[in-house]
Protein backbone atom coordinates (compact mmCIF):
# COMPACT_ATOMS: atom_id res chain seq x y z
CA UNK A 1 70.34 129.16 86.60
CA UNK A 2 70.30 126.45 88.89
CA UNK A 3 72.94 127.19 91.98
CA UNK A 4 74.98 123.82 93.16
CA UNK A 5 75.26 123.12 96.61
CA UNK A 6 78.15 121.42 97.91
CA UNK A 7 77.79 117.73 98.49
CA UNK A 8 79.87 118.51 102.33
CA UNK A 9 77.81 121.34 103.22
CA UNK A 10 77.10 119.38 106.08
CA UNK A 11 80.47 118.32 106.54
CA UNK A 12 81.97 121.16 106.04
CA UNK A 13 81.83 123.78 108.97
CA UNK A 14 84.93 125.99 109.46
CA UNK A 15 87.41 125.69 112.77
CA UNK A 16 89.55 123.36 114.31
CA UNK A 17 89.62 119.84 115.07
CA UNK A 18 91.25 117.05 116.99
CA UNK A 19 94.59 117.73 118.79
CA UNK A 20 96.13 121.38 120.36
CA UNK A 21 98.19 123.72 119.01
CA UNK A 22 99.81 123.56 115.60
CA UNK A 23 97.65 121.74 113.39
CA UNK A 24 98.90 119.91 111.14
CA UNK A 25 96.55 119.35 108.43
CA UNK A 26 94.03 121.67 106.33
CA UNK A 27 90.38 120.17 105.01
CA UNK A 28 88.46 122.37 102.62
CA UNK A 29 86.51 121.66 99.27
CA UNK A 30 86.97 123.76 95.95
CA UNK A 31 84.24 123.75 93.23
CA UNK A 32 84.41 121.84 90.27
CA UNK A 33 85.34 124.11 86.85
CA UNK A 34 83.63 122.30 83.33
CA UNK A 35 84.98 118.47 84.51
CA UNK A 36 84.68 116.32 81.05
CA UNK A 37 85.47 113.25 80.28
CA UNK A 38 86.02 112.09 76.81
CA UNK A 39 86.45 108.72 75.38
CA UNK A 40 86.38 107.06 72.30
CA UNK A 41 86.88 103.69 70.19
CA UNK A 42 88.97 102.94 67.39
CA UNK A 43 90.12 106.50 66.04
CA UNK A 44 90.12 107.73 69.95
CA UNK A 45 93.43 109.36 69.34
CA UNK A 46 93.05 111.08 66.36
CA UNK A 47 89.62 112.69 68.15
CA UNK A 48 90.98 112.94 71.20
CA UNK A 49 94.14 115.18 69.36
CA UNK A 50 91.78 117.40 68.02
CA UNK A 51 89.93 118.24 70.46
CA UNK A 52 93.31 118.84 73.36
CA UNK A 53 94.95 120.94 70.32
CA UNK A 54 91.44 123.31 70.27
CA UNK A 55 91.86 123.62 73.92
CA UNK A 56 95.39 124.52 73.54
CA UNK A 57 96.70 121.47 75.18
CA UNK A 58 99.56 118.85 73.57
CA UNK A 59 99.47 115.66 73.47
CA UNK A 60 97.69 112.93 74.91
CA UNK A 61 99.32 112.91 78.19
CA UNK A 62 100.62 110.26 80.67
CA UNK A 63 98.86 107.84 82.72
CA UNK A 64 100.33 110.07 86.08
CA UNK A 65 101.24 113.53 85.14
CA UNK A 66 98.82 115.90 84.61
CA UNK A 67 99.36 118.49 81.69
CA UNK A 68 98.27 121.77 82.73
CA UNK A 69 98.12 124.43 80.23
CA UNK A 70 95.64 127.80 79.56
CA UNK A 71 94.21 127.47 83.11
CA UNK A 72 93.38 123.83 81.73
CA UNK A 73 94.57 120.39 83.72
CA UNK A 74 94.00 117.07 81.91
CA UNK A 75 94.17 113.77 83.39
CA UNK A 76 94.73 110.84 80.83
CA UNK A 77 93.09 107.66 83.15
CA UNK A 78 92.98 104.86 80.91
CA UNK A 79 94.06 104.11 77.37
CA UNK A 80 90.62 105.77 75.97
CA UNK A 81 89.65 108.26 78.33
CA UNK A 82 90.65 111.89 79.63
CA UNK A 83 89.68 113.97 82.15
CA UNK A 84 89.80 117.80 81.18
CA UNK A 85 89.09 120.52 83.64
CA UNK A 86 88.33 123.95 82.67
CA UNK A 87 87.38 123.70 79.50
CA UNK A 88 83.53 125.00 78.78
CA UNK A 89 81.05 122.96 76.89
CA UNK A 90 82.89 119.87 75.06
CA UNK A 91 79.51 118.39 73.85
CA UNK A 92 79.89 120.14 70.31
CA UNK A 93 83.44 117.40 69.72
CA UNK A 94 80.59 114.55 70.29
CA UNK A 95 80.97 112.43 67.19
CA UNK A 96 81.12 108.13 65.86
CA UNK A 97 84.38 108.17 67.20
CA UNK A 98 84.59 110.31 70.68
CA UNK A 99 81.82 110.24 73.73
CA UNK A 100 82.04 113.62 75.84
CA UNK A 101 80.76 113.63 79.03
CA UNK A 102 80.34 116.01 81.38
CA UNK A 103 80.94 115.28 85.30
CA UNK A 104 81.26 118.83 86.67
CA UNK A 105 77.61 117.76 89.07
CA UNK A 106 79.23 114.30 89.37
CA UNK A 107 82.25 115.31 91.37
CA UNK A 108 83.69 117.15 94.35
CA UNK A 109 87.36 118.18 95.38
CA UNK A 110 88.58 118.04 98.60
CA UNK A 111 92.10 119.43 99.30
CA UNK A 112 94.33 118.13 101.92
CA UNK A 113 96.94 120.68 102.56
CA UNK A 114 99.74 120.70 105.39
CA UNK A 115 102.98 119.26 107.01
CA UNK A 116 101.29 115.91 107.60
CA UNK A 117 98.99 115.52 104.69
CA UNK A 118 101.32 112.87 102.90
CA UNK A 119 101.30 110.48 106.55
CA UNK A 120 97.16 111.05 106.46
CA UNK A 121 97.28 109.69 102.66
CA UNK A 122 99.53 107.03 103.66
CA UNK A 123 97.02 105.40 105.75
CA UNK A 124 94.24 106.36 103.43
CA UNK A 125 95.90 104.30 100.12
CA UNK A 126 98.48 101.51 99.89
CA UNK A 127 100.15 103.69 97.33
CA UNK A 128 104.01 105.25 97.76
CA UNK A 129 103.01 108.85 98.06
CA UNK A 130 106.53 110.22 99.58
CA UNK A 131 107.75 113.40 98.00
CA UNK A 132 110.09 111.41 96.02
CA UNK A 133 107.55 109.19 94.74
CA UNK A 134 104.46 111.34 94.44
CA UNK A 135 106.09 115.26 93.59
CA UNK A 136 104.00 117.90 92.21
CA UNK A 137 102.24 117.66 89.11
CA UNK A 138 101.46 113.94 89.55
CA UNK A 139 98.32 112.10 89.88
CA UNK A 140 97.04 108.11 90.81
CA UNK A 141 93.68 106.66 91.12
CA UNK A 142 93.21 105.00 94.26
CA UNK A 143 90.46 104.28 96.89
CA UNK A 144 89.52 106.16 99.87
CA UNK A 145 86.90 103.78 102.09
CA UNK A 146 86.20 101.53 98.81
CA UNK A 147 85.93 104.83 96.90
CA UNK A 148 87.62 105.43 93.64
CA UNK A 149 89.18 108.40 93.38
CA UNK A 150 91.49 110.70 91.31
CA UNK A 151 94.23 112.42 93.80
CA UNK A 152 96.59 115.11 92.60
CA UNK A 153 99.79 116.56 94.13
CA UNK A 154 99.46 120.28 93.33
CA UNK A 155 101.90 121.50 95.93
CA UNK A 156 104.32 121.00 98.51
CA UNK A 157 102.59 118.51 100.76
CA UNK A 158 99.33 119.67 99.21
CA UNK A 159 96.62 117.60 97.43
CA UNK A 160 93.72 117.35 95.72
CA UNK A 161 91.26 114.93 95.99
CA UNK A 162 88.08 114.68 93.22
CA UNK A 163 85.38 112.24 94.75
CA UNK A 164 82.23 110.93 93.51
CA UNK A 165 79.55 113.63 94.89
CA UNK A 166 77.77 110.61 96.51
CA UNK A 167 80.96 109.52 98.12
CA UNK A 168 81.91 112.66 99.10
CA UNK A 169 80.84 112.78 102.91
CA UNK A 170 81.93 109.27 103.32
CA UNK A 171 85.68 110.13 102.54
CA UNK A 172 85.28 113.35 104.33
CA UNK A 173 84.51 111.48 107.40
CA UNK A 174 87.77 108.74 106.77
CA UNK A 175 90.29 111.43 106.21
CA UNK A 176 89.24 113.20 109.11
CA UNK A 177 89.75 110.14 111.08
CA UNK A 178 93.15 109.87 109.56
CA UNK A 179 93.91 113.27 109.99
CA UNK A 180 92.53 113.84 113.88
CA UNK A 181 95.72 112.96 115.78
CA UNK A 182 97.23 115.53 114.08
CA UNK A 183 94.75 118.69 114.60
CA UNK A 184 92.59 119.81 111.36
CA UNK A 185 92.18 122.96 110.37
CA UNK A 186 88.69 123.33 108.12
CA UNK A 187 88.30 125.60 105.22
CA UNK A 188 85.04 126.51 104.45
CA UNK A 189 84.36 129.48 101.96
């Protein structure tokens, strides 16, 4: 079987960065798991119901909280499509009624972990992503550098970050920029 590489392999060389001392922010990447998207026309919903309830998921979901359930997280990101990771092959729910796509090659996650991740977003996005605003469990679309992306809060001041694989190094290179003053810490496993 053919063996991904990492689209920040160059990118992504563990050790520190920017200032001294305590850093305050943690770079790393985590592979995609089965990323899918389906989407669907008229009857979306109905197909779209089925196939969540197989998977053991409820419910359509919300345009900004994930649903998490059976090691599964889906991500509803427009009024007919969701995003569904974890989930195996979904090309067996293809029908006239739902497209299923899989983007597991078509995508990278960065995470952006520590006490000043939410002030490196903050000058990433123009998007309120206080703790308030933005807790766990939550999700936007934004842009990073003109790139679309999905962003997650999965934690306290921790965040993940799925990027176009062809994008990836270019938002690499802007959060670190972001994130310098405040020392980086880079994951690389």
């Amino acid at each position: 079987m053919l063996e991904l590489k990492s689209s920040l392999n160059t990118k992504l060389q563990a050790g520190r960065l920017g200032a001294q001392g305590d850093t305050g922010i943690t770079l790393g990447e985590r592979p995609v798991r089965d990323l899918w998207q389906i989407a669907g026309w008229q009857e979306f919903e109905t197909a779209a119901i089925k196939v969540l309830s197989d998977l053991g998921l409820g419910g359509l979901g919300s345009y900004s909280l994930a649903s998490m359930a059976k090691g599964r997280t889906t991500w509803r990101i427009a009024p007919d499509k969701i995003l569904i990771e974890n989930t195996g092959n979904l090309s067996d729910y293809m029908s006239a009624d739902l497209a299923t796509l899989d983007l597991s090659h078509a995508r990278t996650v960065i995470s952006l972990s520590g006490r000043k991740s939410r002030d490196v977003l903050s000058q990433l996005i123009a998007v309120d992503v206080s703790d308030d605003a933005f807790p766990e469990g939550r999700f936007l679309q934004s842009g990073i550098h003109h790139v679309g992306e999905l962003i997650q809060c999965v934690g306290d001041n921790a965040f993940e970050i799925y990027v176009p694989v062809s994008w990836a190094e270019t938002v690499w290179e802007a959060i670190c920029e972001n994130a310098m003053p405040y020392g980086i810490e880079i994951i690389a496993e």
